[in-house]
Protein backbone atom coordinates (compact mmCIF):
# COMPACT_ATOMS: atom_id res chain seq x y z
CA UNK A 1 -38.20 38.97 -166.43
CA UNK A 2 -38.85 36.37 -169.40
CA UNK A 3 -41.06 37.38 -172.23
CA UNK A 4 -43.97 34.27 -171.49
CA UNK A 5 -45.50 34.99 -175.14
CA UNK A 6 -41.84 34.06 -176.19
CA UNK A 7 -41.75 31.07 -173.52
CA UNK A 8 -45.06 29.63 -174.80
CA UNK A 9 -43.68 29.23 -178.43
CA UNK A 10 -42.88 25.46 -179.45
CA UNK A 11 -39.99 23.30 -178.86
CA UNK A 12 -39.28 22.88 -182.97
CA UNK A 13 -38.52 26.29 -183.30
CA UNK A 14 -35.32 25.46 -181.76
CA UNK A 15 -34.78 22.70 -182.46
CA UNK A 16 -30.34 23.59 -182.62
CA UNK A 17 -30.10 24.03 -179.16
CA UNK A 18 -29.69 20.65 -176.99
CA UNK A 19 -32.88 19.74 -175.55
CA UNK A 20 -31.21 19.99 -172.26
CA UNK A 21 -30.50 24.06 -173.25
CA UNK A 22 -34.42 24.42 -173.95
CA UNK A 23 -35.48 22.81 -170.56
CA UNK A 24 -33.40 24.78 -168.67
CA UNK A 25 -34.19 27.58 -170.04
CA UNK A 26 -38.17 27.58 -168.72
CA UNK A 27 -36.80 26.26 -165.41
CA UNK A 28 -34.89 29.33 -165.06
CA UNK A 29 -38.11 31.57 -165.95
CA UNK A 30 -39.94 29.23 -163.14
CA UNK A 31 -37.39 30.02 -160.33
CA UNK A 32 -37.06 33.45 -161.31
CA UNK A 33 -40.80 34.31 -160.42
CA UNK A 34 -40.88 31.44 -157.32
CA UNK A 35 -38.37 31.49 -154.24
CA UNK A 36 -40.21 28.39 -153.34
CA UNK A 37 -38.66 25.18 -155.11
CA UNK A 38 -40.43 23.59 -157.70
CA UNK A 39 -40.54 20.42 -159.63
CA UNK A 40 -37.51 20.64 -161.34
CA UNK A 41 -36.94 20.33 -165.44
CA UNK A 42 -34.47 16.77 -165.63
CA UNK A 43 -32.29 17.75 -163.14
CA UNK A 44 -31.42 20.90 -165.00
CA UNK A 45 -30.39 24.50 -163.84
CA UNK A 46 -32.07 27.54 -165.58
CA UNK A 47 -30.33 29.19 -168.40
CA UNK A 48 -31.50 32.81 -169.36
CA UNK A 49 -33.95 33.13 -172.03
CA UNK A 50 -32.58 35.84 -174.62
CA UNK A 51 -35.72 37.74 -176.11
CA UNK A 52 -34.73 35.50 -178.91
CA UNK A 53 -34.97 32.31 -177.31
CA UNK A 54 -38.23 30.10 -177.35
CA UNK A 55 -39.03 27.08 -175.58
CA UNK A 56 -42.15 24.89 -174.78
CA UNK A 57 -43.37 24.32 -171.15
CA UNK A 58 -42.03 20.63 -169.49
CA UNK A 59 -45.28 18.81 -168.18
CA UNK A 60 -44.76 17.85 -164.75
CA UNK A 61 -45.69 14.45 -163.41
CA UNK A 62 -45.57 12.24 -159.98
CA UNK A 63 -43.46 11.03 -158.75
CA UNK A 64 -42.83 6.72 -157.98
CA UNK A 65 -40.32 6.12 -155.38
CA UNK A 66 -37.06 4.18 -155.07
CA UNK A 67 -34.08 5.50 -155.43
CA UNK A 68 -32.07 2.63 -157.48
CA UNK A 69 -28.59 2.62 -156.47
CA UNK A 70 -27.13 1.02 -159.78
CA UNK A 71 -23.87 2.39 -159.07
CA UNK A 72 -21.69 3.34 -156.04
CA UNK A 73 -21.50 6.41 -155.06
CA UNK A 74 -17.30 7.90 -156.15
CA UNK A 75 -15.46 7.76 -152.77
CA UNK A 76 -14.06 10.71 -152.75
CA UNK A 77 -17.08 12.37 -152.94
CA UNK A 78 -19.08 10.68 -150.40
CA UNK A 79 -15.88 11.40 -148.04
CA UNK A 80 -16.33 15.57 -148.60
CA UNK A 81 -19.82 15.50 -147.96
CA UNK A 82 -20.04 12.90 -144.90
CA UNK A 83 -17.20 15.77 -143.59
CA UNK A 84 -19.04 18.79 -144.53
CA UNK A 85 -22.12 16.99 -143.18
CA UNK A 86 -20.43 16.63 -139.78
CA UNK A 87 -18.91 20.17 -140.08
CA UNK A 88 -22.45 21.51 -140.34
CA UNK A 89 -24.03 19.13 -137.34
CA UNK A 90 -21.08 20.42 -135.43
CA UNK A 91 -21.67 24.44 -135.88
CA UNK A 92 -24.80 24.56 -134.14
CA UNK A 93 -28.48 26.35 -134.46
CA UNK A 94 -27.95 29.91 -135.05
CA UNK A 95 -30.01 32.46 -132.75
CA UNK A 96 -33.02 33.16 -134.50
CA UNK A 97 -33.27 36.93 -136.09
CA UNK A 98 -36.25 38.61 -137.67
CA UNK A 99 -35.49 37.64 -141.02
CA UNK A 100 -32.49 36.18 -142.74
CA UNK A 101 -31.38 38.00 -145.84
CA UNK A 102 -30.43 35.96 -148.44
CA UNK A 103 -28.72 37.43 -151.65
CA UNK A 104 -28.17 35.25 -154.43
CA UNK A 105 -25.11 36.16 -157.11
CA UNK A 106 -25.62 34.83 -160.78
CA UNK A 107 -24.24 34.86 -163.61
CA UNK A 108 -25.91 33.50 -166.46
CA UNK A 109 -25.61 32.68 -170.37
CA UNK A 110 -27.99 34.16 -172.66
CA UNK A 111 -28.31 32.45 -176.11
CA UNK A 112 -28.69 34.36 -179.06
CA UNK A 113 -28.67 33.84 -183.04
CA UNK A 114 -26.60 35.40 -185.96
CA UNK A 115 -28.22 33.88 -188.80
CA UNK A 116 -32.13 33.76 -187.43
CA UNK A 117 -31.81 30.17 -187.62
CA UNK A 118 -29.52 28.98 -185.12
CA UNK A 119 -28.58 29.85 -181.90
CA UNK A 120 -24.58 30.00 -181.90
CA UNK A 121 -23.64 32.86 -180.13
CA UNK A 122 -24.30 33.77 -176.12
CA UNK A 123 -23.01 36.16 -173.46
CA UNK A 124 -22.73 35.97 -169.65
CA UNK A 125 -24.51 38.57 -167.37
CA UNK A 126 -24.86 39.17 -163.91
CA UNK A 127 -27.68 38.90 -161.74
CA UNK A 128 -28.25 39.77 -158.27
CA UNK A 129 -31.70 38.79 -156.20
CA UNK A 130 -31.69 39.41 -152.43
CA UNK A 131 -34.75 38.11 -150.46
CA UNK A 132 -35.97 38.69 -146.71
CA UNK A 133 -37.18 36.21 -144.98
CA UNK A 134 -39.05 36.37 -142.11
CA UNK A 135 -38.56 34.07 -139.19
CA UNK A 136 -42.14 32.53 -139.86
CA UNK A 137 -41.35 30.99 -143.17
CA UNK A 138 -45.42 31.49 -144.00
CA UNK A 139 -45.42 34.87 -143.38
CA UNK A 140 -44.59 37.60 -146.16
CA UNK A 141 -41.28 37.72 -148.00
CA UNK A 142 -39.79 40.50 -149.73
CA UNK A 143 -37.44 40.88 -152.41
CA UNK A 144 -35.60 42.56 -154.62
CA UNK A 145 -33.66 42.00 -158.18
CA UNK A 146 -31.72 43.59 -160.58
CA UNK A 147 -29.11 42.84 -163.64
CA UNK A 148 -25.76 44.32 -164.60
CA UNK A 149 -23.92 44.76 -168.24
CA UNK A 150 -23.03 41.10 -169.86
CA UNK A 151 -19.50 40.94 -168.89
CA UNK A 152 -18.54 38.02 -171.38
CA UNK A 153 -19.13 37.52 -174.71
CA UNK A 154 -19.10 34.35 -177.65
CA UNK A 155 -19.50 35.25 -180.77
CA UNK A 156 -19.90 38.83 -182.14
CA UNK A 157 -22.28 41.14 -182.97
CA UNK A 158 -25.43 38.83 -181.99
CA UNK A 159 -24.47 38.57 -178.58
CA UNK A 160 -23.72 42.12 -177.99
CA UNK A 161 -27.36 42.98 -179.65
CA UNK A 162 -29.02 40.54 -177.06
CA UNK A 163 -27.11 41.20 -174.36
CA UNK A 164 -28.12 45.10 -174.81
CA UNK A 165 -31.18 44.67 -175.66
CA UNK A 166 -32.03 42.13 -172.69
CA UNK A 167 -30.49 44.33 -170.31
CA UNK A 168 -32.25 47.69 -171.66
CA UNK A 169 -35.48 45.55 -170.27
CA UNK A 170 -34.28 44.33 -167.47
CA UNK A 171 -34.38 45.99 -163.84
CA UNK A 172 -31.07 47.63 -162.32
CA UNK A 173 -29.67 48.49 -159.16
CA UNK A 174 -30.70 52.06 -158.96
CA UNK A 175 -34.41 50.86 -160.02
CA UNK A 176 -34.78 47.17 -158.95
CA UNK A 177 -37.65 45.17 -159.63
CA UNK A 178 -39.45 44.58 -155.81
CA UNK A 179 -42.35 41.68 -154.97
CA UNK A 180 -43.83 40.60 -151.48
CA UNK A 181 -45.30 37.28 -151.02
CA UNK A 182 -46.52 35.04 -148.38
CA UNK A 183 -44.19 32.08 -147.94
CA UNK A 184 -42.56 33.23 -150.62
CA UNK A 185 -45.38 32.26 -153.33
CA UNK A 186 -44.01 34.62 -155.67
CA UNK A 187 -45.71 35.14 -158.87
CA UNK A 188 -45.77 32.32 -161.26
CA UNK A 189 -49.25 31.74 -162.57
CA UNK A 190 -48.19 32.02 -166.50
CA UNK A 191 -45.96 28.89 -166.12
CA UNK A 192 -48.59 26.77 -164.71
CA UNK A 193 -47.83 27.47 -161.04
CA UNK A 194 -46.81 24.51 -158.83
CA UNK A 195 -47.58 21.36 -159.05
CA UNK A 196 -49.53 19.92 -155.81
CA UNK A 197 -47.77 17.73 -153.13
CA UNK A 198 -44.71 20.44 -154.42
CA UNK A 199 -41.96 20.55 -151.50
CA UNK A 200 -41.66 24.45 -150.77
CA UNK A 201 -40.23 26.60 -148.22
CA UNK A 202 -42.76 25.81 -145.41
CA UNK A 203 -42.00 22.59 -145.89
CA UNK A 204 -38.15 22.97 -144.53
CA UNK A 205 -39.31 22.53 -140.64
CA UNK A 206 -40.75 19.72 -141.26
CA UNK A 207 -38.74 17.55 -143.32
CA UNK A 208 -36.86 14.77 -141.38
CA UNK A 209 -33.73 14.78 -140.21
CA UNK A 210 -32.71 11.10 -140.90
CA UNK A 211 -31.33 10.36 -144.16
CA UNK A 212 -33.28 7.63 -145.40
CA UNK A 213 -36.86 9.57 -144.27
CA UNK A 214 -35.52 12.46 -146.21
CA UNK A 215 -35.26 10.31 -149.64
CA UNK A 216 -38.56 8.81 -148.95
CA UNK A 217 -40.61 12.40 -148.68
CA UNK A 218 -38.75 13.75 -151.55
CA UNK A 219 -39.45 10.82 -153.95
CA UNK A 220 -43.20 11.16 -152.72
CA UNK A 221 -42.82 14.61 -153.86
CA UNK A 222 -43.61 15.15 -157.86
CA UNK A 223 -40.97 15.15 -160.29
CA UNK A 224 -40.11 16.69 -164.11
CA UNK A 225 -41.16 14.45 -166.30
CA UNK A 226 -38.28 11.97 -167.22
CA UNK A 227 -36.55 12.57 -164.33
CA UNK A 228 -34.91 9.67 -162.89
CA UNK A 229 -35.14 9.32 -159.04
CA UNK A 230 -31.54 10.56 -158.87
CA UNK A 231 -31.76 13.30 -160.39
CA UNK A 232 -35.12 13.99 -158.75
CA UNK A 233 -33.58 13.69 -155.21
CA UNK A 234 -30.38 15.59 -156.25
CA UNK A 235 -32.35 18.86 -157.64
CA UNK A 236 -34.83 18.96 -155.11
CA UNK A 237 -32.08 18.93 -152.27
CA UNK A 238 -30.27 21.50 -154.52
CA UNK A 239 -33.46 24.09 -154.56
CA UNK A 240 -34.00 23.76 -150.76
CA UNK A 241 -30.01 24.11 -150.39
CA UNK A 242 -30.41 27.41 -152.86
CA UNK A 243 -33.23 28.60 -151.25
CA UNK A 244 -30.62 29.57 -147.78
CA UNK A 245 -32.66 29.39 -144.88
CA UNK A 246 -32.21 25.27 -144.20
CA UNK A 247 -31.05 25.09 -140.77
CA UNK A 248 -27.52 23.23 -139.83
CA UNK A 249 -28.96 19.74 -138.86
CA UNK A 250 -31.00 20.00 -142.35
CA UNK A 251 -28.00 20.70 -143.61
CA UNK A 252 -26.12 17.83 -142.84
CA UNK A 253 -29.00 15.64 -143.60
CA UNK A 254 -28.94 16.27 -147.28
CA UNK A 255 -25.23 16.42 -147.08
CA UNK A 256 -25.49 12.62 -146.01
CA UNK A 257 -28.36 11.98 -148.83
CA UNK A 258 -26.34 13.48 -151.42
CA UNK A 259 -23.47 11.30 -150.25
CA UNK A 260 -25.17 8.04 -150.94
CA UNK A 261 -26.84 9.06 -154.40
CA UNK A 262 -25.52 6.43 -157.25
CA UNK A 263 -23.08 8.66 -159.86
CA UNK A 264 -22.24 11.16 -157.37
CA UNK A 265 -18.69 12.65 -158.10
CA UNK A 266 -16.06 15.34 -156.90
CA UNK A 267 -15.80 17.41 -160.49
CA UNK A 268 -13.46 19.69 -159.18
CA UNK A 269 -11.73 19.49 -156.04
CA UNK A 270 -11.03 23.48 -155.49
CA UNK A 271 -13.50 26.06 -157.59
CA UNK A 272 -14.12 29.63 -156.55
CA UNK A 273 -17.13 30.73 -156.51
CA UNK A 274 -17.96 34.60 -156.24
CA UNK A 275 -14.61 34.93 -154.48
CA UNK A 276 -15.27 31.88 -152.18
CA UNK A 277 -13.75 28.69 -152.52
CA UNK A 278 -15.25 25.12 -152.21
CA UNK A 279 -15.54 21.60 -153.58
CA UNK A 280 -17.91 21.48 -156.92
CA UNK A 281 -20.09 17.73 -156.51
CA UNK A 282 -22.00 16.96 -159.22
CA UNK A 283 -23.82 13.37 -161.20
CA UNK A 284 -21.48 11.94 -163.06
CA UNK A 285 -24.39 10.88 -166.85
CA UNK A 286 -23.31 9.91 -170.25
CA UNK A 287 -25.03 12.00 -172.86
CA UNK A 288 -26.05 14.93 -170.74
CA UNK A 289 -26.00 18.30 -172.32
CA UNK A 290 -25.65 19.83 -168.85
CA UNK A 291 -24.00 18.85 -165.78
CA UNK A 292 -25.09 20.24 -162.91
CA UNK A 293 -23.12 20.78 -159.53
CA UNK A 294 -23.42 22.09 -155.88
CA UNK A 295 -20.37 23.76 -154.28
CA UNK A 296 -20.01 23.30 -150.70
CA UNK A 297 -17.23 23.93 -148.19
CA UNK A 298 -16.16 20.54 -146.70
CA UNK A 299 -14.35 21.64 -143.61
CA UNK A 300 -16.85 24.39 -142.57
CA UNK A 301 -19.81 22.23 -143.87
CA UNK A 302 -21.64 25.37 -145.28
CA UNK A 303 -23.54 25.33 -149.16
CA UNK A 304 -21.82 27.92 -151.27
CA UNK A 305 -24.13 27.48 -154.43
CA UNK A 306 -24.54 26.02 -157.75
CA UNK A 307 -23.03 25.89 -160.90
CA UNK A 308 -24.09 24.20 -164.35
CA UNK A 309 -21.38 23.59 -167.28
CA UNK A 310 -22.61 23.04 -170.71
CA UNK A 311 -20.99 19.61 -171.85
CA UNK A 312 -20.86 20.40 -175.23
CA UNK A 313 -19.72 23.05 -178.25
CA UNK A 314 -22.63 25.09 -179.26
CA UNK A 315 -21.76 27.40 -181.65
CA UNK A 316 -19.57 29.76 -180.87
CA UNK A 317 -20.13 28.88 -177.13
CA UNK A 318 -17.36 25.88 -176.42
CA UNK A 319 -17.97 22.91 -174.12
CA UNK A 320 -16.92 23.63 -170.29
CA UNK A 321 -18.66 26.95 -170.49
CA UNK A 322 -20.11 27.78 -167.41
CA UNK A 323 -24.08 28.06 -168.37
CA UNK A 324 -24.80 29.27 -165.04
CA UNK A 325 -23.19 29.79 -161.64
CA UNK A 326 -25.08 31.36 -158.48
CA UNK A 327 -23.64 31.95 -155.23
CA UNK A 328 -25.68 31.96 -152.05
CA UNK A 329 -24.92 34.42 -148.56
CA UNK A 330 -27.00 34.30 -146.09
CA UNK A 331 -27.41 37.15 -143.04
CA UNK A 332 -29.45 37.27 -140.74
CA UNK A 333 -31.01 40.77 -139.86
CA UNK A 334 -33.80 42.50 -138.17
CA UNK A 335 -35.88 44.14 -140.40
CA UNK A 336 -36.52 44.90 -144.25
CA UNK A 337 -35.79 47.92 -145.75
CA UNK A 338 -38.74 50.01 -146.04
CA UNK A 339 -38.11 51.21 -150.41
């Protein structure tokens, strides 16, 4: 978990990272204590806070709506969604079970500094959360989380320090850390909570199932503060997607929205992801510090996960690093494990 005493420490103290580094790193501390999706930080996805990381907390604001379709959306992209979108109409409702287990597989870039001043060095280490959901989205969750040894470093001796030291705190698999929560409301009272009007889990059976509706209730949903309503509509579809209990016709639904956003590309035709292998679609901005993408699997029409590159060299960490990656698998089961 992050240190929040760290968390609440102001933005000029790090002022070497990109901005975009700093946002994402509280976003990650908000979605590690909240399976429910929150207002997300510019369209950014978490990075992990070293212990000597700080950042300030984003305000969060409404939201307007209109989605301004300045430019058209790359062809090639719309075409693999509209086909995963059909591939995922096509597969059906799945029988209902208990719960559906849903284990999420990160791997994540800590930051840390060699000089006290600057943060220029970073390692990537493995995290694994797996959640229980019950078939009643508002009843009580369950889950479980734990890290494993950084398995790649930049820099030297910094990064190995931090990457120790972070994972001396952490929980591991023979002792991972455990929480239970109604509709999954995990824990996240020292970041401010979520905002009201918030789209969350129990929201999911609800939301329509015709494109253009969709777009509407998200943009009525609040936003991050300076997030445009692209980005707005891309990362909110992207936490629901993460979250891996959006049934098929959902599915296709925000398939079909992301299809239409303005600056929506292919980035990489064929990625693997955790041993599976999909199409990575992501915004195509100028100036971003971050690019964030969703994998999916266009003939099978199924979300893989999420990936977010860092655009730029910081430090010893080069652009086209991969700042975070998480891969979703969902099961569905018929009870939760009683330790």
């Amino acid at each position: 978990m992050p240190d929040f005493t760290t968390l609440r420490a102001v933005r000029s103290e790090v002022d070497d990272l990109p901005p975009a580094v700093v946002d994402a790193a509280l976003h990650r501390a908000r979605a590690r204590m909240s399976a429910a999706p929150v207002a997300p930080v510019r369209r950014r996805r978490p990075v992990l806070l070293t212990a000597a990381a700080v950042v300030a907390v984003g305000a969060l604001t409404g939201a307007v709506v209109g989605v301004a379709h300045l430019t058209a959306p790359d062809s090639a992209a719309a075409a693999t969604l509209h086909d995963a979108a059909r591939a995922a109409a096509a597969s059906g409702s799945a029988s209902p079970a208990a719960y559906t287990r849903v284990t999420v597989t990160e791997l994540a870039l800590g930051y840390a500094t060699s000089d006290g001043e600057h943060y220029d060095e970073g390692y990537l280490a493995p995290t694994t959360t797996v959640t229980w959901v019950p078939r009643s989205v508002a009843g009580q969750w369950v889950r479980q989380s734990w890290s494993e040894p950084a398995t790649v470093f930049y820099g030297g001796t910094a990064a190995r320090e931090a990457a120790r030291s972070d994972f001396a705190t952490s929980a591991h698999r023979d002792d991972p850390a455990r929480q239970r929560a109604l509709a999954g409301a995990f824990t996240n009272g020292e970041l401010g909570g979520t905002a009201p009007g918030t789209l969350t889990a129990v929201d999911v059976a609800g939301l329509p199932r015709d494109p253009a509706a969709l777009v509407r209730r998200i943009e009525d949903a609040p936003r991050a503060k300076g997030a445009s309503d692209t980005e707005h509509v891309f990362d909110t579809v992207a936490s629901f997607l993460r979250l891996g209990i959006v049934p098929e016709d959902l599915r296709a639904t925000m398939f079909e929205v992301l299809a239409d956003l303005p600056g929506i590309v292919v980035t990489e035709e064929q990625t693997s992801l955790d041993g599976r292998r999909g199409t990575a679609i992501g915004l195509s901005e100028e100036g971003d510090d971050l690019r964030q993408e969703v994998i999916i699997d266009r003939s099978g029409g199924e979300y893989l996960g999420e990936r977010t590159l860092q655009t730029r060299r910081t430090g010893s960490i080069p652009a086209g690093t991969v700042v975070d990656s998480a891969s979703v698998v969902t099961t569905p089961v018929g009870s939760v494990p009683e330790n």
